[in-house]
PDB file of N, CA and C in Angstrom:
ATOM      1  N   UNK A   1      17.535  11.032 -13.845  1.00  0.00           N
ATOM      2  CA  UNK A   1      16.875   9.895 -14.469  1.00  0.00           C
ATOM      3  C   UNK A   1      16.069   9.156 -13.411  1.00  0.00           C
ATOM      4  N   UNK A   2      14.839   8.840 -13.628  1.00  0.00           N
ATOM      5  CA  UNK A   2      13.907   8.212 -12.461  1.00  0.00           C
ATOM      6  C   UNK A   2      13.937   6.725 -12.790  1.00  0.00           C
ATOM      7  N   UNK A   3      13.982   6.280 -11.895  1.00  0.00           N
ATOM      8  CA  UNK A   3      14.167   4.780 -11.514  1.00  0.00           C
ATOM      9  C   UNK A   3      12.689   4.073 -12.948  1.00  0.00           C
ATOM     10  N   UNK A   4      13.190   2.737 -13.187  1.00  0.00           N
ATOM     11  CA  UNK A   4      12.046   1.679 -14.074  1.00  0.00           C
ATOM     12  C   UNK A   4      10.723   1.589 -13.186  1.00  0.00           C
ATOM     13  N   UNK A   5       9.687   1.875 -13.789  1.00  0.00           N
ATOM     14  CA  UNK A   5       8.592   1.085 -13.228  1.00  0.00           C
ATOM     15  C   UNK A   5       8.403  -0.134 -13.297  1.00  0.00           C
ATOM     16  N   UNK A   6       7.833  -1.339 -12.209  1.00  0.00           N
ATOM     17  CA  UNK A   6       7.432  -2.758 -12.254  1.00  0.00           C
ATOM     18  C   UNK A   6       6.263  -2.908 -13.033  1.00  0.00           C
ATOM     19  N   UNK A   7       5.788  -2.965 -13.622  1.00  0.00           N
ATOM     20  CA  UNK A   7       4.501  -2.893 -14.304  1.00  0.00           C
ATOM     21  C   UNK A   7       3.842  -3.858 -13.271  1.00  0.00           C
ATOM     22  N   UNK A   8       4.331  -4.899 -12.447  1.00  0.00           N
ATOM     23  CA  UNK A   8       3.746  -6.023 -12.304  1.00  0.00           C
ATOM     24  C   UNK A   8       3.541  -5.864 -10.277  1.00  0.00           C
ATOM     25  N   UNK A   9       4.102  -4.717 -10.037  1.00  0.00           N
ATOM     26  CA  UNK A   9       3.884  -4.641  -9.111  1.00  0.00           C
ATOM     27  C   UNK A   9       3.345  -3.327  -8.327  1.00  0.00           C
ATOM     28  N   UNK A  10       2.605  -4.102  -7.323  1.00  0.00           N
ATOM     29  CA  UNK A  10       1.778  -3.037  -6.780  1.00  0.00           C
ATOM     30  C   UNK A  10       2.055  -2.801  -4.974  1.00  0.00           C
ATOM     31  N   UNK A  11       1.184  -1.865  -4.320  1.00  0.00           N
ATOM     32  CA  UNK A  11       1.415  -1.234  -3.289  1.00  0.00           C
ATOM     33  C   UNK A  11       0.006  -0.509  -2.509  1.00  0.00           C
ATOM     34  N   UNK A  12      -0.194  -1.544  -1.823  1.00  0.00           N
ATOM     35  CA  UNK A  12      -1.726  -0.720  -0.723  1.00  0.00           C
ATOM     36  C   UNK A  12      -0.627  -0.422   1.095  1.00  0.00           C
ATOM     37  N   UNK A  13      -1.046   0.525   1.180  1.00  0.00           N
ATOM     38  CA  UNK A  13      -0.620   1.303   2.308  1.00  0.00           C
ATOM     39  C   UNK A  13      -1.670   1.885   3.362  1.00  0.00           C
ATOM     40  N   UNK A  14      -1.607   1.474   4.206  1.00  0.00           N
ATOM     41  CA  UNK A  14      -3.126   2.040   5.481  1.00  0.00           C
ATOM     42  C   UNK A  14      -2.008   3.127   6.386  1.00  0.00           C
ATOM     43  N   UNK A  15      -2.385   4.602   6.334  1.00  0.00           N
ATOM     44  CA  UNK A  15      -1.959   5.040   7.132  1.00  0.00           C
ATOM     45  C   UNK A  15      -2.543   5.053   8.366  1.00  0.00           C
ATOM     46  N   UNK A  16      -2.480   4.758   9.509  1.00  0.00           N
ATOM     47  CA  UNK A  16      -3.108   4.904  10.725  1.00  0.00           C
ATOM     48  C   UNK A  16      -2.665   5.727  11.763  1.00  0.00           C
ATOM     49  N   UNK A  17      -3.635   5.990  12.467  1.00  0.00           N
ATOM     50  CA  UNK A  17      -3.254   6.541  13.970  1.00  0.00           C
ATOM     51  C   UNK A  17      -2.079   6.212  14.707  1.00  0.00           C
ATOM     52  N   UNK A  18      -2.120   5.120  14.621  1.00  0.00           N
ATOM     53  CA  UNK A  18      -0.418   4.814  15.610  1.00  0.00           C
ATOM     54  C   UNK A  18       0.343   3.600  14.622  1.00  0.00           C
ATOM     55  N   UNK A  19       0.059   3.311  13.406  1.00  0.00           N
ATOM     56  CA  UNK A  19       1.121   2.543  12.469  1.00  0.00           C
ATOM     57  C   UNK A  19       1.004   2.476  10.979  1.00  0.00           C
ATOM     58  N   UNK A  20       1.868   2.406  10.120  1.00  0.00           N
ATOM     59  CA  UNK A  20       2.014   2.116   9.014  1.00  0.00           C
ATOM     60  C   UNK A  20       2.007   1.180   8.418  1.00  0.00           C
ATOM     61  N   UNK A  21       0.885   0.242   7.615  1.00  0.00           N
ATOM     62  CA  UNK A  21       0.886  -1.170   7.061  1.00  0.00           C
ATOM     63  C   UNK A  21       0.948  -1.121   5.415  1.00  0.00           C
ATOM     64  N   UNK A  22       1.918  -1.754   5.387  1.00  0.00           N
ATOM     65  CA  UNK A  22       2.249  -1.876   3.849  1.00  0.00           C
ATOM     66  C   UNK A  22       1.805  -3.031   3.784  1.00  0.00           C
ATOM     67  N   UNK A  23       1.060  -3.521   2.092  1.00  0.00           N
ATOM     68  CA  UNK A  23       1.112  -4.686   1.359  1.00  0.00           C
ATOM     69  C   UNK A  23       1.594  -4.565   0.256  1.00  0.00           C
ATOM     70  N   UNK A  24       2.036  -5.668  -0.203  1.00  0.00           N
ATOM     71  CA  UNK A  24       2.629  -5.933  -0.992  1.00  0.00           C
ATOM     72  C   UNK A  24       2.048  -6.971  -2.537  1.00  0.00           C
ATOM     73  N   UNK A  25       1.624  -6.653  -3.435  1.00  0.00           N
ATOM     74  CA  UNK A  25       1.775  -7.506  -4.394  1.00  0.00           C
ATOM     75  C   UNK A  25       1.991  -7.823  -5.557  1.00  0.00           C
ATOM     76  N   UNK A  26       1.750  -8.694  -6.982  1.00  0.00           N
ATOM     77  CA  UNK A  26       2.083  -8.485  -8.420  1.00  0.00           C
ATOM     78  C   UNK A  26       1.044  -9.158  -8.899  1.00  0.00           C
ATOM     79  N   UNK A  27       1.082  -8.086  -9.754  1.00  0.00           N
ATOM     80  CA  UNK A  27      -0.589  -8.774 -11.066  1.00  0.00           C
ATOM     81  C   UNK A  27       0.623  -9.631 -11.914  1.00  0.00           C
ATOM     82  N   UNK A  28      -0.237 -10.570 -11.890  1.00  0.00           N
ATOM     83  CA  UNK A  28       0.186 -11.951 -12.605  1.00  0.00           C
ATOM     84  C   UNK A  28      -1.269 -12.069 -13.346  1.00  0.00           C
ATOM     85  N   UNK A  29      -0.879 -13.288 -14.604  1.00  0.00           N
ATOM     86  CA  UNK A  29      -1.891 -13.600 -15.487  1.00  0.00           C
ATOM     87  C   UNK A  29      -2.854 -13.904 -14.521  1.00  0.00           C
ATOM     88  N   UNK A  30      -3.054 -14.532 -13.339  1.00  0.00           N
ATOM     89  CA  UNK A  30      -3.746 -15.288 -13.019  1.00  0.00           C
ATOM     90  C   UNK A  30      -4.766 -14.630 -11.647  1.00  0.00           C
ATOM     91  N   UNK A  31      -4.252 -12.902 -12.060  1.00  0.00           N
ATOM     92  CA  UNK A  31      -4.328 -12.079 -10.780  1.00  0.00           C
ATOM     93  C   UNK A  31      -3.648 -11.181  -9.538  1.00  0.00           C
ATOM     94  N   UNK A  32      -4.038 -10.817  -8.945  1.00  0.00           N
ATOM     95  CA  UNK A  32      -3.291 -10.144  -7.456  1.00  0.00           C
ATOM     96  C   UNK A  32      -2.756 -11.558  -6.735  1.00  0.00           C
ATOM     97  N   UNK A  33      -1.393 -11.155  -6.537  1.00  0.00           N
ATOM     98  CA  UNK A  33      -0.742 -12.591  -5.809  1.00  0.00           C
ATOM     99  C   UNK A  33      -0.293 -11.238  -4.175  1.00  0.00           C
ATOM    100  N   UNK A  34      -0.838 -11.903  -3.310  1.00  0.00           N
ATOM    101  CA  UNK A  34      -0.343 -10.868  -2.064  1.00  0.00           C
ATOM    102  C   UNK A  34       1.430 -11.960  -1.870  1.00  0.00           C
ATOM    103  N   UNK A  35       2.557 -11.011  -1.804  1.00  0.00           N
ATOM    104  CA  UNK A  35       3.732 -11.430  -1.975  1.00  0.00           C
ATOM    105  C   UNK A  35       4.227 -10.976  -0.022  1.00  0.00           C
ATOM    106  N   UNK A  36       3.707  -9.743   0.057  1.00  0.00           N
ATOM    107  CA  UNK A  36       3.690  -9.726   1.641  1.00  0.00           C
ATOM    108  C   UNK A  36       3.727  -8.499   2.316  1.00  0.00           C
ATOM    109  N   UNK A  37       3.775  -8.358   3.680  1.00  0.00           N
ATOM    110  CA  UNK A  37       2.899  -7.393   4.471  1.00  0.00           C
ATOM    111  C   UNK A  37       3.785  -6.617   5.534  1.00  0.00           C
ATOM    112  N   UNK A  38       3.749  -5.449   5.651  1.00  0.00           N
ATOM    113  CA  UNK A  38       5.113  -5.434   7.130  1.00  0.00           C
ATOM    114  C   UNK A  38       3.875  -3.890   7.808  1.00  0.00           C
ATOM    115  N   UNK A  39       4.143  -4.256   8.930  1.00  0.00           N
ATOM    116  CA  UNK A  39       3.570  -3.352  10.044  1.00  0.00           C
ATOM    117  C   UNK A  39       4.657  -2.513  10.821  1.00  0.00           C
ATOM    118  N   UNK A  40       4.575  -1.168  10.765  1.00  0.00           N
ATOM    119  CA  UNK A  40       5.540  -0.384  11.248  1.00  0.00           C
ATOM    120  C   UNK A  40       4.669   0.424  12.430  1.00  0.00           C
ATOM    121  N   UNK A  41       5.368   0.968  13.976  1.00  0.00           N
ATOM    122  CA  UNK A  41       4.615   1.497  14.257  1.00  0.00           C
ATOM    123  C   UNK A  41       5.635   2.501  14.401  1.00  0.00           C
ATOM    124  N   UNK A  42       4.795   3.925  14.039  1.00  0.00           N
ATOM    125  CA  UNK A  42       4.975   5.493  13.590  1.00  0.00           C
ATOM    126  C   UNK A  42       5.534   5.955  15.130  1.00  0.00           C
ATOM    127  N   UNK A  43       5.016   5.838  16.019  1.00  0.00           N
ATOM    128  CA  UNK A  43       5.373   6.448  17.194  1.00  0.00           C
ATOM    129  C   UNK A  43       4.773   8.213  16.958  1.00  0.00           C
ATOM    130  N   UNK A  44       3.735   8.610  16.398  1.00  0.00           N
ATOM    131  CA  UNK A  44       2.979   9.844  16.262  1.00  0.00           C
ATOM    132  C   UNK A  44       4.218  10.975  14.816  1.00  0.00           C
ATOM    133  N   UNK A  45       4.890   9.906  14.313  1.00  0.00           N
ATOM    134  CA  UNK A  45       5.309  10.696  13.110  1.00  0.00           C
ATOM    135  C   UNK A  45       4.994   9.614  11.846  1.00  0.00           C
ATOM    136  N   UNK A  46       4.085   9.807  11.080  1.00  0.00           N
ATOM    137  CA  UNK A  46       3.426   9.076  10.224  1.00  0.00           C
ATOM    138  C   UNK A  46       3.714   9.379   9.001  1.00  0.00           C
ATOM    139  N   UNK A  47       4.027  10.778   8.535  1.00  0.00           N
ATOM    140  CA  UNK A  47       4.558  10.677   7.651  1.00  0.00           C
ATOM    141  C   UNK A  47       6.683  10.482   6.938  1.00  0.00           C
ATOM    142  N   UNK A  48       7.245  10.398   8.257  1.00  0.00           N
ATOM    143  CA  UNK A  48       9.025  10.502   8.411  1.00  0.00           C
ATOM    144  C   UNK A  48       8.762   8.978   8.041  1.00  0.00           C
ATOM    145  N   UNK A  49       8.154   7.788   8.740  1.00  0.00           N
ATOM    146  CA  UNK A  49       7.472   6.571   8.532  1.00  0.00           C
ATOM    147  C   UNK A  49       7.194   6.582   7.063  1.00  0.00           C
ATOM    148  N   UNK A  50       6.450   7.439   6.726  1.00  0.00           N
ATOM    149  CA  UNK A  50       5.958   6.366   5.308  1.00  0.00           C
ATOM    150  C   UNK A  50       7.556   6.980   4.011  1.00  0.00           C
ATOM    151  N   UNK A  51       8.027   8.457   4.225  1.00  0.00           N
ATOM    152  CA  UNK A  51       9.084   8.885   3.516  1.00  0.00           C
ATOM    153  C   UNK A  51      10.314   7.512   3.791  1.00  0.00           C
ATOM    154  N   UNK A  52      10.464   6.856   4.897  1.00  0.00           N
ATOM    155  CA  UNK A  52      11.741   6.366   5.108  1.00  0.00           C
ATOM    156  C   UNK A  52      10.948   4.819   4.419  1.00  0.00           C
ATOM    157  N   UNK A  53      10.120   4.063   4.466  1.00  0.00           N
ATOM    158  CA  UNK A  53       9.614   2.891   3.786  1.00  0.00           C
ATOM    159  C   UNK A  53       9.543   3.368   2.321  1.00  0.00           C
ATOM    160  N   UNK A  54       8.633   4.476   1.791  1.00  0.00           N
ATOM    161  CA  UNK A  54       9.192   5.088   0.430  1.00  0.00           C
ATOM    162  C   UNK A  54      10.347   4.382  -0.137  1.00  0.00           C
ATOM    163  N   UNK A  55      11.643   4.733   0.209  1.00  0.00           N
ATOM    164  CA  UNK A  55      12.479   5.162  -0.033  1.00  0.00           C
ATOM    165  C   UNK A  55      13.338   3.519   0.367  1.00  0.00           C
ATOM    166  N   UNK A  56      13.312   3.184   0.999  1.00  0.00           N
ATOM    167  CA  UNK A  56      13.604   1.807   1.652  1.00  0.00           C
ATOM    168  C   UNK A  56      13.633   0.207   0.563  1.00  0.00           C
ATOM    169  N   UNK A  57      12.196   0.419   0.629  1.00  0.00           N
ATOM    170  CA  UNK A  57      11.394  -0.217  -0.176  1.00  0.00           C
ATOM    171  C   UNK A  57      10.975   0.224  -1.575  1.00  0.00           C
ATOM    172  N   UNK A  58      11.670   1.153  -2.117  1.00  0.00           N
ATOM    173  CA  UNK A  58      11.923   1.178  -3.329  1.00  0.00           C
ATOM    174  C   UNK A  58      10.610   1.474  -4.158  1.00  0.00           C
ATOM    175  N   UNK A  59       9.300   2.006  -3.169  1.00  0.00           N
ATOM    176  CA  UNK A  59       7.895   2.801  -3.680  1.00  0.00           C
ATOM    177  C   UNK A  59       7.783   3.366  -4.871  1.00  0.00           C
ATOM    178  N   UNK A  60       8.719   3.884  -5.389  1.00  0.00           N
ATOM    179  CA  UNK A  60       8.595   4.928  -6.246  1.00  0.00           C
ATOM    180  C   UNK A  60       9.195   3.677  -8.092  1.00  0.00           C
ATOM    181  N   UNK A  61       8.938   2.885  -7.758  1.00  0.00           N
ATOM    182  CA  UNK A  61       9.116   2.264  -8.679  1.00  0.00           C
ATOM    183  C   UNK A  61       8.110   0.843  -8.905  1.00  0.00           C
ATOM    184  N   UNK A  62       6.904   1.218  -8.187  1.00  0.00           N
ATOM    185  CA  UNK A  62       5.581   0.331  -8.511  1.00  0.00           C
ATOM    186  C   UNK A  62       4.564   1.235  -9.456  1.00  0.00           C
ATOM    187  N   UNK A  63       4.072  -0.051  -9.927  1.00  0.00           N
ATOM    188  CA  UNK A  63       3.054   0.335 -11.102  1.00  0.00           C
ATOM    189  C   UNK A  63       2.212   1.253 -10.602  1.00  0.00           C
ATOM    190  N   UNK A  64       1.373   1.014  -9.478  1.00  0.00           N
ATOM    191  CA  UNK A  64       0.932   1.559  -8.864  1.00  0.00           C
ATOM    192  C   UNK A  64       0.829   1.875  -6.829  1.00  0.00           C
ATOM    193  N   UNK A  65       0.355   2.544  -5.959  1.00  0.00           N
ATOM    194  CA  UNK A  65       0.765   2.870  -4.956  1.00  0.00           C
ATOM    195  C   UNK A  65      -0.681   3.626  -4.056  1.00  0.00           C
ATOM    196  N   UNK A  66      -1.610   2.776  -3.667  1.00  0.00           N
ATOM    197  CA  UNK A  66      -3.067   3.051  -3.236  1.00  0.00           C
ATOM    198  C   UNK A  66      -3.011   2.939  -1.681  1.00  0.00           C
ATOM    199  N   UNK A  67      -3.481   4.613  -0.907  1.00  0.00           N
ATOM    200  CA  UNK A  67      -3.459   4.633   0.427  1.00  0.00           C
ATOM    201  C   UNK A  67      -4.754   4.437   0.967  1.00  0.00           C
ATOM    202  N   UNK A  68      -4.736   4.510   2.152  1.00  0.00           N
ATOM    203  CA  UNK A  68      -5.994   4.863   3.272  1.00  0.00           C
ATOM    204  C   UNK A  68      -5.525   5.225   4.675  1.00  0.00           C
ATOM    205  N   UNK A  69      -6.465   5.331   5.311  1.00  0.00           N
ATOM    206  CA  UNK A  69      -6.182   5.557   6.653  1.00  0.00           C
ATOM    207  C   UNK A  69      -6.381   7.114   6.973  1.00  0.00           C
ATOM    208  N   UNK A  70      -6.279   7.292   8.008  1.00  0.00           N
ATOM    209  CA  UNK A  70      -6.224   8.706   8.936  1.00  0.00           C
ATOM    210  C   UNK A  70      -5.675   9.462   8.100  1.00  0.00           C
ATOM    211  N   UNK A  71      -4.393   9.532   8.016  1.00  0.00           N
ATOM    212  CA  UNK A  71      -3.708  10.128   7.450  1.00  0.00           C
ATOM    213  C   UNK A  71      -3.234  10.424   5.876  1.00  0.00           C
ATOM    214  N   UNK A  72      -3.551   9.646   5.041  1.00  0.00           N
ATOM    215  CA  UNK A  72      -3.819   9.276   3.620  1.00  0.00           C
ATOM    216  C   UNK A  72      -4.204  10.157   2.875  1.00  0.00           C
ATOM    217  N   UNK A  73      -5.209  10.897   2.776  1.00  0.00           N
ATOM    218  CA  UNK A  73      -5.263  12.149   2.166  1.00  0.00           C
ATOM    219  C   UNK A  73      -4.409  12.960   2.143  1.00  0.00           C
ATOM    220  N   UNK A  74      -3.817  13.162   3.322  1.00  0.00           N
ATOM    221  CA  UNK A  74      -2.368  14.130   3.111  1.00  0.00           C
ATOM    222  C   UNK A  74      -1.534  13.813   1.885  1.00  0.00           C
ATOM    223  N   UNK A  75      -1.242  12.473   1.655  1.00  0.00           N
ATOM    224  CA  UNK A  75      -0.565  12.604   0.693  1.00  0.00           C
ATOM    225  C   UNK A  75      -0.708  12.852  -1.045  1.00  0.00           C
ATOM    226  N   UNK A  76       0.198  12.711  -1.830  1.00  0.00           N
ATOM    227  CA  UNK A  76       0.029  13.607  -2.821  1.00  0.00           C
ATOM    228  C   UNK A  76       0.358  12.398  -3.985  1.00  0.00           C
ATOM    229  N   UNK A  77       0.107  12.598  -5.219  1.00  0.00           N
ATOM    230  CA  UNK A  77       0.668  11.925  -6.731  1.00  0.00           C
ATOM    231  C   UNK A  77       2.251  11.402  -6.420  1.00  0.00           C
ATOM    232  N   UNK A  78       2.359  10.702  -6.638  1.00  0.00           N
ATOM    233  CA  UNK A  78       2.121   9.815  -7.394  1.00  0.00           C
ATOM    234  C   UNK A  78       0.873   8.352  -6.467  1.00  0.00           C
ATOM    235  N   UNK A  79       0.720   9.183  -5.013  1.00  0.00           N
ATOM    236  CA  UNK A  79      -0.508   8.129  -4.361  1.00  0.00           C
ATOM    237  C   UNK A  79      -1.543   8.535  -4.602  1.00  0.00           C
ATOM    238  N   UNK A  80      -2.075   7.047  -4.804  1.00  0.00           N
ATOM    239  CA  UNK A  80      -3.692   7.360  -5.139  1.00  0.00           C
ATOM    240  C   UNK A  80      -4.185   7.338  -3.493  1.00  0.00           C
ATOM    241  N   UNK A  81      -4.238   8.408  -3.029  1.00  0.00           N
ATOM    242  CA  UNK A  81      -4.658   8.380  -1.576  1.00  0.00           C
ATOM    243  C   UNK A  81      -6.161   8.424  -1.238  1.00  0.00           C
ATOM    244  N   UNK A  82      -6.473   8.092   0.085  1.00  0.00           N
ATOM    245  CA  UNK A  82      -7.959   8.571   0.442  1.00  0.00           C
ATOM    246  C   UNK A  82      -9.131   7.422   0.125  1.00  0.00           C
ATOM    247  N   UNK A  83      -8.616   6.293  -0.537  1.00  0.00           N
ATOM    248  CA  UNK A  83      -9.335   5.035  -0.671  1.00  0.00           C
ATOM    249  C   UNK A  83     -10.463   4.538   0.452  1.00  0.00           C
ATOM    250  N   UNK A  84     -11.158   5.006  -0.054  1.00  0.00           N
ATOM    251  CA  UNK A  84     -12.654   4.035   0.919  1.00  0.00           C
ATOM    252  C   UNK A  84     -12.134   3.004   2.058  1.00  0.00           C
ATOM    253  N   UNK A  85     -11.659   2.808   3.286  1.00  0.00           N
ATOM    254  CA  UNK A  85     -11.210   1.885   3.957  1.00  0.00           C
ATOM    255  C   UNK A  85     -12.213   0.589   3.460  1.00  0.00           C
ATOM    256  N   UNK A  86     -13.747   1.215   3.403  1.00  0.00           N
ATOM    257  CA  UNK A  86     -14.682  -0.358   3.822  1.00  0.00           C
ATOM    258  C   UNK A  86     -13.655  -0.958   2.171  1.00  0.00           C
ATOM    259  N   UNK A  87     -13.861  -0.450   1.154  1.00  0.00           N
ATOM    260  CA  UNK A  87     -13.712  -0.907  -0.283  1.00  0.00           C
ATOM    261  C   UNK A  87     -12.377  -1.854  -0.162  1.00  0.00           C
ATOM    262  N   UNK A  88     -11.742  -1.003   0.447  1.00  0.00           N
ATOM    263  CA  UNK A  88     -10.196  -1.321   0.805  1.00  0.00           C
ATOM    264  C   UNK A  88     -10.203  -2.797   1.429  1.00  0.00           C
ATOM    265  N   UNK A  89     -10.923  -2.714   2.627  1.00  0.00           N
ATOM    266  CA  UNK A  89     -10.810  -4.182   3.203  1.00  0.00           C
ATOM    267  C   UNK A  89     -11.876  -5.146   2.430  1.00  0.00           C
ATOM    268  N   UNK A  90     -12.629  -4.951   1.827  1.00  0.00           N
ATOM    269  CA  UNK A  90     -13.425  -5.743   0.943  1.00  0.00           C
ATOM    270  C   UNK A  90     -12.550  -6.646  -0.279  1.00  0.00           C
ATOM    271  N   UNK A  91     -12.129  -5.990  -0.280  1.00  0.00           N
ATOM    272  CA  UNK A  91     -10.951  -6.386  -1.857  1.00  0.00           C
ATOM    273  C   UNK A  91      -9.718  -7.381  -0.915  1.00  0.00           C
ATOM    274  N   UNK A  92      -9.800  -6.950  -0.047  1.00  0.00           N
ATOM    275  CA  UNK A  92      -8.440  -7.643   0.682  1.00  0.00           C
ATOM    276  C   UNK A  92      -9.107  -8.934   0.992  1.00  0.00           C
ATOM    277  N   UNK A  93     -10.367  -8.758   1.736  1.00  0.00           N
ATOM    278  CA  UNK A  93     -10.790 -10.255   2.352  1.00  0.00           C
ATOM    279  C   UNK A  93     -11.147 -11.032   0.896  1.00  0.00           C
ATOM    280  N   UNK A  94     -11.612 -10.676  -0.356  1.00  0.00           N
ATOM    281  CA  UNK A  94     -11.558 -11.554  -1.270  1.00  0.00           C
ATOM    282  C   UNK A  94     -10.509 -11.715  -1.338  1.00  0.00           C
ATOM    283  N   UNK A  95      -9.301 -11.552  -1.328  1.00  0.00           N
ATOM    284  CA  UNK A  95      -8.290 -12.106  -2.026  1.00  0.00           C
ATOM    285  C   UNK A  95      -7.403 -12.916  -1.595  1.00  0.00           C
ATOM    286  N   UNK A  96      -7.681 -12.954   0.055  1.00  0.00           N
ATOM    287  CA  UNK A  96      -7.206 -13.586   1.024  1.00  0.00           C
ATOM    288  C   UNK A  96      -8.184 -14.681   1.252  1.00  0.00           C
ATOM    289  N   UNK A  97      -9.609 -15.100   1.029  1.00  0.00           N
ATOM    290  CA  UNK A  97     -10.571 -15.862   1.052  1.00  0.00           C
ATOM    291  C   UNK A  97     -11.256 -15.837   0.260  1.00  0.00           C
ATOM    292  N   UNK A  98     -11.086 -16.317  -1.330  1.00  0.00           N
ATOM    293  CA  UNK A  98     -11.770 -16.374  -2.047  1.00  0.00           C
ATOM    294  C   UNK A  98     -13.159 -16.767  -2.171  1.00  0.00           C
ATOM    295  N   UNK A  99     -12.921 -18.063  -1.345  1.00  0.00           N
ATOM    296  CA  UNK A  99     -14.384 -18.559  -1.200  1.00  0.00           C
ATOM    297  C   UNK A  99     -15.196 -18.396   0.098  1.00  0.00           C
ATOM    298  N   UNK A 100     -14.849 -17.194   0.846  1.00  0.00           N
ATOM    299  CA  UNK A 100     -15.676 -16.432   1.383  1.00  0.00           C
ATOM    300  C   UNK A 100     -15.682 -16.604   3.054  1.00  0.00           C
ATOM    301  N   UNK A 101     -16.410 -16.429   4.030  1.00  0.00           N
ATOM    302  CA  UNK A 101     -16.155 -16.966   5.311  1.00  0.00           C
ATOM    303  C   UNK A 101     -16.545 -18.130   5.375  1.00  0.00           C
TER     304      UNK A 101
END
């Protein structure tokens, strides 16, 4: 039996060269609320890193789960991997500064 999905919660992941950054947030009526952020560094095993946060953090039970980075394409469904970094940080700085620099 596979774990409930959050409907309300979501998951952006940057795989990088030397760390793993998770965000964290939930669509609420009112939008993307960023709930919060943790930086792991891989030490050159990037994916044992993202399997043990997976699994940790309870991944497999968000609405959705959107990567990037170096390494990001590697992975497979249920991630939407391979995300445009520029798009990626575009969406982030709105949401973190709405009204702009």
């Amino acid at each position: 039996m596979s774990a409930p999905r959050d409907p309300s919660r979501v998951v952006g992941c940057d795989l990088g060269k030397a760390s793993l950054r998770l965000s964290f947030g939930a669509l609420t009526p009112s939008g993307l609320e960023l709930e919060r952020s943790l930086v792991v560094a891989h030490e050159g095993a990037p994916f044992e890193a993202f399997c043990r946060l997976y699994r940790e953090e309870r991944l497999h039970e968000c609405a959705a789960l959107g990567a990037t980075g170096v390494y990001a394409a590697e992975l497979l469904a249920p991630v939407h991997a391979a995300l445009p970094e520029d798009s990626c940080l575009e969406a982030a700085l709105a949401l973190l500064h709405p009204a702009g620099p």
